[in-house]
Protein backbone atom coordinates (compact mmCIF):
# COMPACT_ATOMS: atom_id res chain seq x y z
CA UNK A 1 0.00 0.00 0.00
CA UNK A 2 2.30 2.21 1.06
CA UNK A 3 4.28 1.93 -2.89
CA UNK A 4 0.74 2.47 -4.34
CA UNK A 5 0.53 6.04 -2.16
CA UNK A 6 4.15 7.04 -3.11
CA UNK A 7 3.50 6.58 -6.57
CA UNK A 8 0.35 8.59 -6.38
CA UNK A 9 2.43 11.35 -4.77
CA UNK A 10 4.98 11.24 -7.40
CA UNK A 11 2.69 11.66 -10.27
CA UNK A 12 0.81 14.11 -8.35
CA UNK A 13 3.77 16.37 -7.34
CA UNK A 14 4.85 16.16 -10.91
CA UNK A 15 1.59 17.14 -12.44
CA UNK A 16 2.19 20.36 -10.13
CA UNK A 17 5.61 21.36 -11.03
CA UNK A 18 4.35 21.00 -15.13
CA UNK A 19 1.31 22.85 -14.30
CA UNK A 20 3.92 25.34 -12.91
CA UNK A 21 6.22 25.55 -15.26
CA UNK A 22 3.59 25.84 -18.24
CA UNK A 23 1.70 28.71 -16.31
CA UNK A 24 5.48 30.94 -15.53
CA UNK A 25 6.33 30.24 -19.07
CA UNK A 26 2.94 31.81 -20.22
CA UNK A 27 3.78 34.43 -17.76
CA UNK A 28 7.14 35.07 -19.32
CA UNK A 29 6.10 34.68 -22.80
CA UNK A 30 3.28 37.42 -22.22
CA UNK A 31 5.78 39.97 -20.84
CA UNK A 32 7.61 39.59 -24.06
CA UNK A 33 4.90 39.87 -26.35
CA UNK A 34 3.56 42.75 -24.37
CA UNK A 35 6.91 44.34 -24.69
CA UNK A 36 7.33 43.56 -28.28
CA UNK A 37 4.27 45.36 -29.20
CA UNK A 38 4.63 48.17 -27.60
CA UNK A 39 8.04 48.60 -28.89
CA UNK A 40 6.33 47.75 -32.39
CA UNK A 41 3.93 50.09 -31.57
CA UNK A 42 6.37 53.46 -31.67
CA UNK A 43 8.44 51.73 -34.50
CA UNK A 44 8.47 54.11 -37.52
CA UNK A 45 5.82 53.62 -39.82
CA UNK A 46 8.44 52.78 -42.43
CA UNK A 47 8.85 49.42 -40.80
CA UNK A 48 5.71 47.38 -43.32
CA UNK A 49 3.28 45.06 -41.75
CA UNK A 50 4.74 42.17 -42.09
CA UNK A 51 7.79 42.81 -41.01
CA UNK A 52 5.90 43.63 -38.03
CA UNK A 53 4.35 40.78 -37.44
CA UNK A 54 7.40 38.15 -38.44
CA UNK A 55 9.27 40.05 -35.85
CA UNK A 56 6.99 39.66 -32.78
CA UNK A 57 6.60 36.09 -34.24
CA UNK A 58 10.37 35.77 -34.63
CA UNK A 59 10.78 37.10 -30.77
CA UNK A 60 7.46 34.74 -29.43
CA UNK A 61 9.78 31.67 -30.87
CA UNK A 62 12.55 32.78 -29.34
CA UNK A 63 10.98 33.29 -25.79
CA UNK A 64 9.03 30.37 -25.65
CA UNK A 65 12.67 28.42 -26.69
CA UNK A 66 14.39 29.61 -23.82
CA UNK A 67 12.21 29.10 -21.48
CA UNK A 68 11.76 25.82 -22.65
CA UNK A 69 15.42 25.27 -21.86
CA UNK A 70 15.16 26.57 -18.53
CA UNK A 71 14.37 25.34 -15.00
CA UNK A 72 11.50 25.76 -12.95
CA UNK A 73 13.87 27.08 -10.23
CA UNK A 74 15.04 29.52 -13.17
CA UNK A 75 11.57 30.56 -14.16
CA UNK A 76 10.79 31.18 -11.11
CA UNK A 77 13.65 34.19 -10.27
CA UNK A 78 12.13 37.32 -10.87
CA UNK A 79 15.76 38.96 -11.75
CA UNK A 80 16.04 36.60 -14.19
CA UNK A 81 12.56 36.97 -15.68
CA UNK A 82 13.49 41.04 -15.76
CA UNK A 83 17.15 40.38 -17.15
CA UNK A 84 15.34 38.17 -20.18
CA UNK A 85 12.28 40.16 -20.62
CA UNK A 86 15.12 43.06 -20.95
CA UNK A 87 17.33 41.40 -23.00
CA UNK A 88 14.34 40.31 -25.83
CA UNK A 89 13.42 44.25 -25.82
CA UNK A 90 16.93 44.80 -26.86
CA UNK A 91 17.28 42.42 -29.76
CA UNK A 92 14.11 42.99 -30.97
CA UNK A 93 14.95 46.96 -31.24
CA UNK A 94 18.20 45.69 -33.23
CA UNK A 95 16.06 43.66 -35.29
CA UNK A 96 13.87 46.52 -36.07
CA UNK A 97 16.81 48.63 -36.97
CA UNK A 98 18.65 46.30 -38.92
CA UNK A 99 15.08 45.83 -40.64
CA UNK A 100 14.52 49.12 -41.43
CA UNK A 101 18.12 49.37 -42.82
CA UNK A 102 17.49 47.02 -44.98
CA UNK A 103 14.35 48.34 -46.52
CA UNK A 104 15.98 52.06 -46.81
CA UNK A 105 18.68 49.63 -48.82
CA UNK A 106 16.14 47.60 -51.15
């Protein structure tokens, strides 16, 4: 009896820390897209639609990759959350620039 209930346990305490993870990932994933669009939002209106939207798309993959590859201990450290959420404004106001660049190029 007593393998039966530590088995239950297990799976239940597991269950939890997925449930966890998935719910600071959505967490993290939504400060980054909230970020990206405002940031997309004052972008000069020289910067087209879709380039736009493959950007925040681009950045969305990106975010969800990383955390993804992180622990729950690691989502869970609001520093770090900051430091990333930080760090994924930055390159996506390169990528906007390099964009833009580009179209003032072609």
């Amino acid at each position: 009896m007593c393998v039966i209930n530590t088995a239950v346990n297990a799976k239940d305490h597991l269950t939890e820390k997925l449930k966890l993870r998935e719910s600071l990932t959505k967490g993290i994933v939504a400060d980054v897209e909230h970020e990206i669009e405002d940031m997309l939002e004052w972008a000069a209106d020289s910067l087209p639609a879709e380039e736009r939207k493959a950007l925040r798309e681009e950045m969305i993959a990106q975010a969800r990759l990383v955390t993804e590859a992180l622990t729950t201990e690691e989502l869970q450290n609001e520093g770090a959350r900051r430091s990333y959420t930080c760090g994924a404004v930055a390159t996506a106001r390169h990528l906007i620039n390099v964009r833009m660049a580009q179209s003032k190029r072609g």
